[in-house]
PDB file of N, CA and C in Angstrom:
ATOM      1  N   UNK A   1       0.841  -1.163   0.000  1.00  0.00           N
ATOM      2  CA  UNK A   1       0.000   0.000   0.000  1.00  0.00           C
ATOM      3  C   UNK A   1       0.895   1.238   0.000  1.00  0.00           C
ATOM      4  N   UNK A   2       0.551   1.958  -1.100  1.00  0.00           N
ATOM      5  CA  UNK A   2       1.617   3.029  -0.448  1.00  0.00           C
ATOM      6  C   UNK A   2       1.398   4.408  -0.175  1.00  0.00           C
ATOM      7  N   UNK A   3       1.710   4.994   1.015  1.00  0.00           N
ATOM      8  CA  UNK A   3       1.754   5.886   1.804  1.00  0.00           C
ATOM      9  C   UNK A   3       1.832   7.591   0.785  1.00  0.00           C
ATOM     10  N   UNK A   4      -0.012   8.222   1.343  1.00  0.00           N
ATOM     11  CA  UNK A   4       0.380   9.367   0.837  1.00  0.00           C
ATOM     12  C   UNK A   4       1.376  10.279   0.915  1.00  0.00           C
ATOM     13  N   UNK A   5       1.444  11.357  -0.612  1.00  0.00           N
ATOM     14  CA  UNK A   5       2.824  11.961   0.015  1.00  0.00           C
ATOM     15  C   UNK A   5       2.392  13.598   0.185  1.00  0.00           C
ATOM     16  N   UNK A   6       3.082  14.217   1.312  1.00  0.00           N
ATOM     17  CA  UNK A   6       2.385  15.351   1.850  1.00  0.00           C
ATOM     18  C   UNK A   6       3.272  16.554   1.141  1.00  0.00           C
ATOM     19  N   UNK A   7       2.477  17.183   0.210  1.00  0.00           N
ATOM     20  CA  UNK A   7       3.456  18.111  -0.505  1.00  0.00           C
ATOM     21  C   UNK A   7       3.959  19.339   0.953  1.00  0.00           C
ATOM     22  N   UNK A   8       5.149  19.649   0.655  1.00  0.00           N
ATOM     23  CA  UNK A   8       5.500  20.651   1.479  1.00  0.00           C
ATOM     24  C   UNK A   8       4.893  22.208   1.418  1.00  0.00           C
ATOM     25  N   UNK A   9       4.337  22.449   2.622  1.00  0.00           N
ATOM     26  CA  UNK A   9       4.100  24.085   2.543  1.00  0.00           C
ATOM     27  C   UNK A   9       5.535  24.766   2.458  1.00  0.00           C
ATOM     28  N   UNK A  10       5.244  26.179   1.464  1.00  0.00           N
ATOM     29  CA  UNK A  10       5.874  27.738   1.341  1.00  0.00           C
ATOM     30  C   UNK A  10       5.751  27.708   3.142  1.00  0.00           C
ATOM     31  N   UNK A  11       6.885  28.176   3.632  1.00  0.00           N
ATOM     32  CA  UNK A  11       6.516  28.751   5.062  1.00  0.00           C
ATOM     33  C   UNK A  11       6.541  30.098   4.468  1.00  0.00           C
ATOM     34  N   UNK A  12       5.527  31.068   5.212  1.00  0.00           N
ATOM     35  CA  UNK A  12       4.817  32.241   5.525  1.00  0.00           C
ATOM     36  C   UNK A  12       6.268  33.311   5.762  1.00  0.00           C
ATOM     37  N   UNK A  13       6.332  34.448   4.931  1.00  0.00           N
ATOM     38  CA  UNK A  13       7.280  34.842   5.089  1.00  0.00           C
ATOM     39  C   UNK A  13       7.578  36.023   6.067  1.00  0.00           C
ATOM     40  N   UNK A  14       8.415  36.163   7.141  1.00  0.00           N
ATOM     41  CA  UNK A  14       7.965  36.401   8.578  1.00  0.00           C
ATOM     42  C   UNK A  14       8.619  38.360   8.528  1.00  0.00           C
ATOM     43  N   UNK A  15       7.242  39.260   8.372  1.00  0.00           N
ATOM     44  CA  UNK A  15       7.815  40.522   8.392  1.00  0.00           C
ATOM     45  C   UNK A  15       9.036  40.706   9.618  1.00  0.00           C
ATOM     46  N   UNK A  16       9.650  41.838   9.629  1.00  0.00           N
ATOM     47  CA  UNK A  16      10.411  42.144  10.228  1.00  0.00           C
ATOM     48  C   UNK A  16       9.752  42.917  11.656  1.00  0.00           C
ATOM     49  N   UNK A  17      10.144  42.872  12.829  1.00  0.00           N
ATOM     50  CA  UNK A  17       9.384  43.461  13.520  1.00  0.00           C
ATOM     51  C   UNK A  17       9.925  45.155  13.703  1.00  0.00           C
ATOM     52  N   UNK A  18       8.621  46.073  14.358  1.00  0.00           N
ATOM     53  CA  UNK A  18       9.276  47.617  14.036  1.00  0.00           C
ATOM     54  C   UNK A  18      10.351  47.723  15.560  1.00  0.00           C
ATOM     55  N   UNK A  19      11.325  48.580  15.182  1.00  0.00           N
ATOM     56  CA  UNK A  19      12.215  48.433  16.170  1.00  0.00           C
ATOM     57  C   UNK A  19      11.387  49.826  17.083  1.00  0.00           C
ATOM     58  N   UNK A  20      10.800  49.103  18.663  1.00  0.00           N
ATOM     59  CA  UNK A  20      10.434  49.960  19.481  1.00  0.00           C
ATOM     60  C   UNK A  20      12.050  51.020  20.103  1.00  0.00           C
ATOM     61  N   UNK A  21      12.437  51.574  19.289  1.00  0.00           N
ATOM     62  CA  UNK A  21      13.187  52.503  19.692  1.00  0.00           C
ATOM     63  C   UNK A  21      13.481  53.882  19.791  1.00  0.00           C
ATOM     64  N   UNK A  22      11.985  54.801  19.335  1.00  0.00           N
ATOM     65  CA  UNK A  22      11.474  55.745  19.507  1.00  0.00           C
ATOM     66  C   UNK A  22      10.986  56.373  20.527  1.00  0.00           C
ATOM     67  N   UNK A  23      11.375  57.406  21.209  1.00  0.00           N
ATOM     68  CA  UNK A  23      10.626  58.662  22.555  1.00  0.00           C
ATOM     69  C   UNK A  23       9.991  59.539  21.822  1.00  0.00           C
ATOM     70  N   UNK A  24       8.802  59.918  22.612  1.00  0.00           N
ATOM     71  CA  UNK A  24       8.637  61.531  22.703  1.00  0.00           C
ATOM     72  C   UNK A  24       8.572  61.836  23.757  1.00  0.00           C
ATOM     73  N   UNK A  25       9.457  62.974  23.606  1.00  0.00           N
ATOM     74  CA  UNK A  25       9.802  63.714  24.767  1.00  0.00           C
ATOM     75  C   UNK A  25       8.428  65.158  25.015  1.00  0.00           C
ATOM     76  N   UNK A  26       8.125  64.997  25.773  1.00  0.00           N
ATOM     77  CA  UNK A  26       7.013  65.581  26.407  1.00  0.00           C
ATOM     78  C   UNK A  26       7.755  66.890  27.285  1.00  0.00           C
ATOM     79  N   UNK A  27       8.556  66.641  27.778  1.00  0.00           N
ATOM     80  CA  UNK A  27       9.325  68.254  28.241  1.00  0.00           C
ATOM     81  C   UNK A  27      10.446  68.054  29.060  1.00  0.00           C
ATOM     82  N   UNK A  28      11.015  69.026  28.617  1.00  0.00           N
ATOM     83  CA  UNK A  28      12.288  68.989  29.608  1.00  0.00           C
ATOM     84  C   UNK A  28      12.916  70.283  30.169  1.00  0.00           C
ATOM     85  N   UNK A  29      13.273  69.903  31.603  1.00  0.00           N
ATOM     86  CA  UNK A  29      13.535  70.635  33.263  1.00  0.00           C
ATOM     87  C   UNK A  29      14.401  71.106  33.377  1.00  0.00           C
ATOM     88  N   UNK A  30      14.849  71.780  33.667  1.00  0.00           N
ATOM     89  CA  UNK A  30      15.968  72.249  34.621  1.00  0.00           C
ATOM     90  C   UNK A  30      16.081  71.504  36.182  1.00  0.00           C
ATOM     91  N   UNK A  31      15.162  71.369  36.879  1.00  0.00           N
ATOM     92  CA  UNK A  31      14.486  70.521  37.740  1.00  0.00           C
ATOM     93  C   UNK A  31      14.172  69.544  37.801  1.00  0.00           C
ATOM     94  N   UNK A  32      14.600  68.158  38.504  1.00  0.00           N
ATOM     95  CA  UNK A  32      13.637  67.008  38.250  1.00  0.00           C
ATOM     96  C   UNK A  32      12.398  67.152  39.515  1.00  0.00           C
ATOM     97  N   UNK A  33      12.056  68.431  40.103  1.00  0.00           N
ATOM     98  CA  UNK A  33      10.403  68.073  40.295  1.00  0.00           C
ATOM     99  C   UNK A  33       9.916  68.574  39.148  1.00  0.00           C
ATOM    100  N   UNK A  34       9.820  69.172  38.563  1.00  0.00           N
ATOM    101  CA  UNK A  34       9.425  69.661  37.667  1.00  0.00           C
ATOM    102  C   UNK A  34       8.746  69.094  36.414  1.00  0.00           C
ATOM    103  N   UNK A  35       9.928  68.119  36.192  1.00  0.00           N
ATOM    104  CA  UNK A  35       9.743  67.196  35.176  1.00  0.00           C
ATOM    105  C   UNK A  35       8.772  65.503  35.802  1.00  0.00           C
ATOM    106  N   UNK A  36       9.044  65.816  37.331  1.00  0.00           N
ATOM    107  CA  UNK A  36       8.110  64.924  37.512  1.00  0.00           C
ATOM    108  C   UNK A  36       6.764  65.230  37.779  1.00  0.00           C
ATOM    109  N   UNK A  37       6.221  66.370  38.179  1.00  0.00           N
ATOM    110  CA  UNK A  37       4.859  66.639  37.986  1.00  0.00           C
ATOM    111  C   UNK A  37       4.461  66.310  36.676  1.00  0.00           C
ATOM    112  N   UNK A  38       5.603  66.423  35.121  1.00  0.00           N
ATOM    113  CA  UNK A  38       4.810  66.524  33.827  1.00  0.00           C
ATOM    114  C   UNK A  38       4.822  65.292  33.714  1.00  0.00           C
ATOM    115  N   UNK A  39       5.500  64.273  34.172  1.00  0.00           N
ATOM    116  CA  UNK A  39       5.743  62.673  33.973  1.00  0.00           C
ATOM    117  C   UNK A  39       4.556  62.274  34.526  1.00  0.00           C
ATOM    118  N   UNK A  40       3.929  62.681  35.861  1.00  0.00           N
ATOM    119  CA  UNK A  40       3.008  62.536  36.567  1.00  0.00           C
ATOM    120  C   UNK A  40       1.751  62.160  36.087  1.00  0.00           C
ATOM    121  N   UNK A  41       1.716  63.480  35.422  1.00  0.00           N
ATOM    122  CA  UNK A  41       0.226  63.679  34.668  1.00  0.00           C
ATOM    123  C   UNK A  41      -0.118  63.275  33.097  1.00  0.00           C
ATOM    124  N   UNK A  42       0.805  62.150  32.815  1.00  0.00           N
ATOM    125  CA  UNK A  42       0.849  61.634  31.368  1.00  0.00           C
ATOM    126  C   UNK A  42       0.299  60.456  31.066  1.00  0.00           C
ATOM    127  N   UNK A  43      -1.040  59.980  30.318  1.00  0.00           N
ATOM    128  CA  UNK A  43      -1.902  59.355  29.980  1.00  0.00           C
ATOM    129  C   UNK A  43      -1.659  58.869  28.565  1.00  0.00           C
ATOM    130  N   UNK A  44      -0.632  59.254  28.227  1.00  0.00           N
ATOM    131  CA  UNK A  44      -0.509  58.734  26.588  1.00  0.00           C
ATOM    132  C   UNK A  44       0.581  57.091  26.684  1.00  0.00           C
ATOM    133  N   UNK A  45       1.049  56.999  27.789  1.00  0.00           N
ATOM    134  CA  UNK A  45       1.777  55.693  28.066  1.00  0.00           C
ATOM    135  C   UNK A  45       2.677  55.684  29.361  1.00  0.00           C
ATOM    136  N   UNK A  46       3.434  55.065  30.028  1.00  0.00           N
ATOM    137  CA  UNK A  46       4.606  55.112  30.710  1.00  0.00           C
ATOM    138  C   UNK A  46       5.422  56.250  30.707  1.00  0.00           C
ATOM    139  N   UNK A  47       5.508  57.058  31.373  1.00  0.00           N
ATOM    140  CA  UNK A  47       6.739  58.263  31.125  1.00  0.00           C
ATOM    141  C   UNK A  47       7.969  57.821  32.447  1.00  0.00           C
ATOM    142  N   UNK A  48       8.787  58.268  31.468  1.00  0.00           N
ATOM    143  CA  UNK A  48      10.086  58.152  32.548  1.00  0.00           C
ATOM    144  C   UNK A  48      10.858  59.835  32.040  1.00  0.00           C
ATOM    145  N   UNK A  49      11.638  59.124  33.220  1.00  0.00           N
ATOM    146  CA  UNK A  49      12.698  61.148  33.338  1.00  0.00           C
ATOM    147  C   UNK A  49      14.035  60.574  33.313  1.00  0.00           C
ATOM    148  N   UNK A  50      14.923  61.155  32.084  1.00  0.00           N
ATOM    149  CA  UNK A  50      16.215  60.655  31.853  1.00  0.00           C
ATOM    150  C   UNK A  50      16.879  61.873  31.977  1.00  0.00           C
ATOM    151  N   UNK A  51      17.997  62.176  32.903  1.00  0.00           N
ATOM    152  CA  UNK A  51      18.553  63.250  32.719  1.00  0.00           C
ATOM    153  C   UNK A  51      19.878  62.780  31.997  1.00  0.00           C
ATOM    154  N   UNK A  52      19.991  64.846  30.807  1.00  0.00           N
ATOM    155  CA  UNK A  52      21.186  64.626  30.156  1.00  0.00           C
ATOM    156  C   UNK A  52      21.847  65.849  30.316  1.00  0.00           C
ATOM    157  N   UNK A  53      23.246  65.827  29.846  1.00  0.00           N
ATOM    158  CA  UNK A  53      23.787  66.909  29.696  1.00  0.00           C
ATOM    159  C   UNK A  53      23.861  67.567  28.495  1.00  0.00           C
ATOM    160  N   UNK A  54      23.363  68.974  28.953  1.00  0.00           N
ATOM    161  CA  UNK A  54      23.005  69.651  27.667  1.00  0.00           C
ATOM    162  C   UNK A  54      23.812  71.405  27.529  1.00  0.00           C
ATOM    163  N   UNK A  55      24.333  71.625  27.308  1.00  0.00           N
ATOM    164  CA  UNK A  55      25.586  72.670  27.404  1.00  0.00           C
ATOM    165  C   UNK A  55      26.234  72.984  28.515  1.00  0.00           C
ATOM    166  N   UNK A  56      26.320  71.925  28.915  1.00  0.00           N
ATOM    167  CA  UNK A  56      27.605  71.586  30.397  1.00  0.00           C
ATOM    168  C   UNK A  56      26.239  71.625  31.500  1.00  0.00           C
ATOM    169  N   UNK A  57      25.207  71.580  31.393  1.00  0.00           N
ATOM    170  CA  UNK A  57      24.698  71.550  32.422  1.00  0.00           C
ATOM    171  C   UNK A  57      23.102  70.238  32.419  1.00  0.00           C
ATOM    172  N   UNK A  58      23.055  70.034  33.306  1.00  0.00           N
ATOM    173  CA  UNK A  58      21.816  69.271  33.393  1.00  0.00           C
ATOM    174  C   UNK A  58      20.632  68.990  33.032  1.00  0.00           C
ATOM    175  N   UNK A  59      19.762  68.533  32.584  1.00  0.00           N
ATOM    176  CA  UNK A  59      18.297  68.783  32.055  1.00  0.00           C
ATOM    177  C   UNK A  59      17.675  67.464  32.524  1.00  0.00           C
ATOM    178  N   UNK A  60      16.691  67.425  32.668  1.00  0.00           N
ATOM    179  CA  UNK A  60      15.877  66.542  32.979  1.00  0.00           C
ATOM    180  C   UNK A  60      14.289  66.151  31.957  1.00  0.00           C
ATOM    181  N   UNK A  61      14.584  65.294  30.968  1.00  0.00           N
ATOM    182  CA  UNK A  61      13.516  64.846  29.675  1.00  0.00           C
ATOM    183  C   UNK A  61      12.561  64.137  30.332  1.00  0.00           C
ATOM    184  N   UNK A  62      11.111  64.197  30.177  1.00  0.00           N
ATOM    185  CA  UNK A  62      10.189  63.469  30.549  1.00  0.00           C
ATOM    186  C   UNK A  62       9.771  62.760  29.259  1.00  0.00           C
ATOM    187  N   UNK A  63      10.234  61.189  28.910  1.00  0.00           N
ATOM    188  CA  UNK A  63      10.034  60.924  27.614  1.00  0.00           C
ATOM    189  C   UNK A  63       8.840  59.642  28.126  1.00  0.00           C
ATOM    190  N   UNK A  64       7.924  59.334  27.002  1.00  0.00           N
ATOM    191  CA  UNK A  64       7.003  58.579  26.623  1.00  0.00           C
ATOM    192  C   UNK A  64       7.406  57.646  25.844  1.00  0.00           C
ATOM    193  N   UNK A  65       7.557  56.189  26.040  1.00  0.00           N
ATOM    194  CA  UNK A  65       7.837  55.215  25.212  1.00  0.00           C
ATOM    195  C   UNK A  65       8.739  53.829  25.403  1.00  0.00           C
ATOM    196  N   UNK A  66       9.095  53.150  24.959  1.00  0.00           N
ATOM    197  CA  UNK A  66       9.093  53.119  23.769  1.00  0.00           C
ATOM    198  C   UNK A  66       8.401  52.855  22.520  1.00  0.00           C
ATOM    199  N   UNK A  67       8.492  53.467  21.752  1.00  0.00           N
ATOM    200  CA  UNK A  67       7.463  52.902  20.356  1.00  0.00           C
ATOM    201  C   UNK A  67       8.522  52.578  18.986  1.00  0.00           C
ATOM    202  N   UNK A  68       7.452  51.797  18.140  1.00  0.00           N
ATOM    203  CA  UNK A  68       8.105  51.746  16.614  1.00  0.00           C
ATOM    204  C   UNK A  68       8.035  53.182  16.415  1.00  0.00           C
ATOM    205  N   UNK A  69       8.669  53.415  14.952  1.00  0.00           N
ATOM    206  CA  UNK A  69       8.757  55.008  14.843  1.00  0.00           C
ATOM    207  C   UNK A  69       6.691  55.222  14.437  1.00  0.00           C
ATOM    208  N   UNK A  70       6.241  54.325  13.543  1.00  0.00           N
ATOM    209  CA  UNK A  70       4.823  54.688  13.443  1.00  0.00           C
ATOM    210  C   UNK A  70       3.668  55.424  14.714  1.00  0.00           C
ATOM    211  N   UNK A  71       4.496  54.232  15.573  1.00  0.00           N
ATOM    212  CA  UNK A  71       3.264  54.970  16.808  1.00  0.00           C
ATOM    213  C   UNK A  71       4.045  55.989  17.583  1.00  0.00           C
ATOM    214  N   UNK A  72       5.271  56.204  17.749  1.00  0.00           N
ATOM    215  CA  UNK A  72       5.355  57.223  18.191  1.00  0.00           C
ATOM    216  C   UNK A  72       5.229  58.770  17.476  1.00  0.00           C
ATOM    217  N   UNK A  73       5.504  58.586  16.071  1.00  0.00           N
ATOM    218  CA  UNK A  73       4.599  59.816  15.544  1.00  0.00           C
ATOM    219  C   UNK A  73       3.352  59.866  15.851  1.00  0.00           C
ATOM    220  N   UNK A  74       2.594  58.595  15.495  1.00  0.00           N
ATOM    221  CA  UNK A  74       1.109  59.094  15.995  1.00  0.00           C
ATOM    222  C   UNK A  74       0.961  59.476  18.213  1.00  0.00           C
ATOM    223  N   UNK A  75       1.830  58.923  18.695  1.00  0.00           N
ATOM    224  CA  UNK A  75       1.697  59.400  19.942  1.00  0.00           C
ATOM    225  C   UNK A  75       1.574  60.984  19.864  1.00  0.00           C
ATOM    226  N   UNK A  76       2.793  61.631  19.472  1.00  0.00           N
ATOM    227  CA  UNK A  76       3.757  62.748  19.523  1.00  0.00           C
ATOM    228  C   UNK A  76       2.276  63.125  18.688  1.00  0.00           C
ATOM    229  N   UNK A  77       1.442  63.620  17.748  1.00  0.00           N
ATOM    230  CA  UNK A  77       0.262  63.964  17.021  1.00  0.00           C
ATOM    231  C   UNK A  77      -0.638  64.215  18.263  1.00  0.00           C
ATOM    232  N   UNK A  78      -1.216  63.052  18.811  1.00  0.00           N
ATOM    233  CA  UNK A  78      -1.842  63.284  20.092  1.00  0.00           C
ATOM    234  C   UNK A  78      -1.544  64.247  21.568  1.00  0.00           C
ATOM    235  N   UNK A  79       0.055  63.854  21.867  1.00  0.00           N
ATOM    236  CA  UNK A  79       0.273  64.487  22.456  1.00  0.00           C
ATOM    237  C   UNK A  79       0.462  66.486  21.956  1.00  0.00           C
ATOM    238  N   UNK A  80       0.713  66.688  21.184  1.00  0.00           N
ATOM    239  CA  UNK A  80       0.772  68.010  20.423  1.00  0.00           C
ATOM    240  C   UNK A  80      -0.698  68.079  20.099  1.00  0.00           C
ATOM    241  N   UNK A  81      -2.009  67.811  19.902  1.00  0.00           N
ATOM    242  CA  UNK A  81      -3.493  67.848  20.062  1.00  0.00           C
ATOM    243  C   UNK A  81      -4.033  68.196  21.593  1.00  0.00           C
ATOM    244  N   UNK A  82      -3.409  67.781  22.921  1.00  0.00           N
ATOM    245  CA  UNK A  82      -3.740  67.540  23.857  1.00  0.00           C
ATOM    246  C   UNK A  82      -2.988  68.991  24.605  1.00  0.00           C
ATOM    247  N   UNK A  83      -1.922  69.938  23.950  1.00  0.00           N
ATOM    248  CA  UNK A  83      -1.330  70.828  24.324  1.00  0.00           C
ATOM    249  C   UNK A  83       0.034  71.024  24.539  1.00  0.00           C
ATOM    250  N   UNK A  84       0.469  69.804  24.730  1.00  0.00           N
ATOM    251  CA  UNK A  84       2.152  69.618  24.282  1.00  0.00           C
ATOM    252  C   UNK A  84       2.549  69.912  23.626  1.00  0.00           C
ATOM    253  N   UNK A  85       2.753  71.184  22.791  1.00  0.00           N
ATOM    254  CA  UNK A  85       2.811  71.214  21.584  1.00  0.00           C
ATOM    255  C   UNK A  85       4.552  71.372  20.862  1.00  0.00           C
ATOM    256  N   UNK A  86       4.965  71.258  22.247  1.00  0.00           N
ATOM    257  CA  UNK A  86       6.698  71.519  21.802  1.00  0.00           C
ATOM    258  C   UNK A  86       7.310  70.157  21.854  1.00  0.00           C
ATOM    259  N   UNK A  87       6.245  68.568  21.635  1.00  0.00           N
ATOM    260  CA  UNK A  87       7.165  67.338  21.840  1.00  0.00           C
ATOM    261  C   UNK A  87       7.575  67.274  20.885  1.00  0.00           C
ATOM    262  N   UNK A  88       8.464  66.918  21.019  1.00  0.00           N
ATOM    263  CA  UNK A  88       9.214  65.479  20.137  1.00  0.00           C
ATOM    264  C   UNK A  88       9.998  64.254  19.819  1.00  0.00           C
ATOM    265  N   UNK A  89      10.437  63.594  19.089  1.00  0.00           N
ATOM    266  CA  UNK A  89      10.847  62.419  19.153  1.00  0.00           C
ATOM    267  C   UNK A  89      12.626  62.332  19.096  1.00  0.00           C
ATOM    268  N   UNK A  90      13.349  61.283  19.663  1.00  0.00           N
ATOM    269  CA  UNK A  90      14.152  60.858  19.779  1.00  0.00           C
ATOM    270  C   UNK A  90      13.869  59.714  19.931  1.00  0.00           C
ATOM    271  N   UNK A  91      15.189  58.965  19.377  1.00  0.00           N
ATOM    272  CA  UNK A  91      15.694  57.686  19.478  1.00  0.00           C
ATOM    273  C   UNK A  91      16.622  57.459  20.014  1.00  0.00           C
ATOM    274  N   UNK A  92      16.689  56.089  21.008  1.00  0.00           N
ATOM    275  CA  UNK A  92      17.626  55.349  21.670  1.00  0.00           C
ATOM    276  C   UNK A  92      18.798  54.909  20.619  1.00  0.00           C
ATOM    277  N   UNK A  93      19.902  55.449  20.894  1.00  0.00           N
ATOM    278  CA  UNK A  93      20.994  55.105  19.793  1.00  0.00           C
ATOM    279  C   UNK A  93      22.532  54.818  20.776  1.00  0.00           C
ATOM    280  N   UNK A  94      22.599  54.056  20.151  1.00  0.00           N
ATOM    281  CA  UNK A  94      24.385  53.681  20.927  1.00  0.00           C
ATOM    282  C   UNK A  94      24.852  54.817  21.276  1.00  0.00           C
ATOM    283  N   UNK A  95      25.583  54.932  22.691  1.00  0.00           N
ATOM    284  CA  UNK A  95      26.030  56.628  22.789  1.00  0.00           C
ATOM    285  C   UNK A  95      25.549  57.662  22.793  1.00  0.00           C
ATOM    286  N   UNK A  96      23.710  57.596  22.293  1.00  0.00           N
ATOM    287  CA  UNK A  96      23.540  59.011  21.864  1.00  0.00           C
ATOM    288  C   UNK A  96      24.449  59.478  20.372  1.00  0.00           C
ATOM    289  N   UNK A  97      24.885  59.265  19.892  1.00  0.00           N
ATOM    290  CA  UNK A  97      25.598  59.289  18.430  1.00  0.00           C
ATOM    291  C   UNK A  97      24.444  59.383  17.551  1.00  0.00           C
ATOM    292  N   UNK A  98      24.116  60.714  16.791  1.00  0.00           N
ATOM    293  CA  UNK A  98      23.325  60.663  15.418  1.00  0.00           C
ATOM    294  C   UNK A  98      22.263  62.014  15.890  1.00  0.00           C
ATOM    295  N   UNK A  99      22.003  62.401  14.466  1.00  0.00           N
ATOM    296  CA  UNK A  99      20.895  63.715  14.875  1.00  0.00           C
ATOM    297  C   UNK A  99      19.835  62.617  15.081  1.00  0.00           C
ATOM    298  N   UNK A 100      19.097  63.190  15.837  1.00  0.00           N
ATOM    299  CA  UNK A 100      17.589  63.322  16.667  1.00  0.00           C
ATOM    300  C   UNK A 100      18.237  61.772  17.662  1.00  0.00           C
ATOM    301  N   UNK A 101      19.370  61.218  18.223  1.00  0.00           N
ATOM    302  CA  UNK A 101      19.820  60.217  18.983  1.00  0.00           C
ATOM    303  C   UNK A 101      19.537  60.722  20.455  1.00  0.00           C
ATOM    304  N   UNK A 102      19.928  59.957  21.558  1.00  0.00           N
ATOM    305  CA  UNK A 102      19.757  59.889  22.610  1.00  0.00           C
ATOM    306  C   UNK A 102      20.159  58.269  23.517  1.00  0.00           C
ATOM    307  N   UNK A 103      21.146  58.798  24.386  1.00  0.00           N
ATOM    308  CA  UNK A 103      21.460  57.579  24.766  1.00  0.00           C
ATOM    309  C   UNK A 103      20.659  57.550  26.279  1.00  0.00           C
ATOM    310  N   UNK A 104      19.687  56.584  26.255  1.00  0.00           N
ATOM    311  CA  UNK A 104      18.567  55.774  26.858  1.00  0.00           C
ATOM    312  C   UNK A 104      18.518  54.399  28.267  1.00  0.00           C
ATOM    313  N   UNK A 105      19.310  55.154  29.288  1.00  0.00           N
ATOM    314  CA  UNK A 105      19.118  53.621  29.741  1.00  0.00           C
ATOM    315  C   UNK A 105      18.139  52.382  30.001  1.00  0.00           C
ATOM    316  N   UNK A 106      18.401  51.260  29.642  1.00  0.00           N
ATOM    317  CA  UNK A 106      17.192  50.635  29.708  1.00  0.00           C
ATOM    318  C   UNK A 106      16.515  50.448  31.153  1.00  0.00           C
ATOM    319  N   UNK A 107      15.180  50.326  31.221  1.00  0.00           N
ATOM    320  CA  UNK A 107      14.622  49.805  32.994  1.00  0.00           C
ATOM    321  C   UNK A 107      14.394  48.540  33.289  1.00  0.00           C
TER     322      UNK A 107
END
């Protein structure tokens, strides 16, 4: 008797996933109370406060994220609808190395 033969499936060809390595930055302090009242009151996702140095001196970013770059434009849209209107986006990049970069520690 002989045994059907099972043609082989095409495997499904597997998109790439979006690299969640996008912020919007929602505002940034001179102060970290400051920046934590705005972290506080943020409904668009998780906010955290990364401080950097920014012409020899300190700042404190209240960023939203991470996202693929898609949703964090559409975040950063919402958030700039809602009155934020000075966010914007950065990316987590080795070093901080690259325009619109930012080096990100992970939590």
């Amino acid at each position: 008797m002989a045994s059907p033969h099972k043609t082989p499936r095409p495997m499904a060809a597997q998109t790439p996933r979006p690299d969640p390595s996008y912020y919007v930055v929602v505002g940034s302090f001179r102060n970290w109370a400051g920046a934590f009242h705005v972290a506080a009151r943020q409904s668009h996702g998780v906010a955290s406060i990364v401080a950097v140095m920014r012409n020899g001196a300190k700042t404190h970013r209240v960023l939203i994220g991470p996202f693929d770059r898609v949703r964090a434009r559409a975040t950063r849209r919402l958030v700039r609808g809602r009155g934020i209107r000075g966010a914007w986006l950065v990316r987590s990049c080795a070093n901080g190395r690259g325009k619109g970069c930012m080096d990100i520690p992970k939590t």
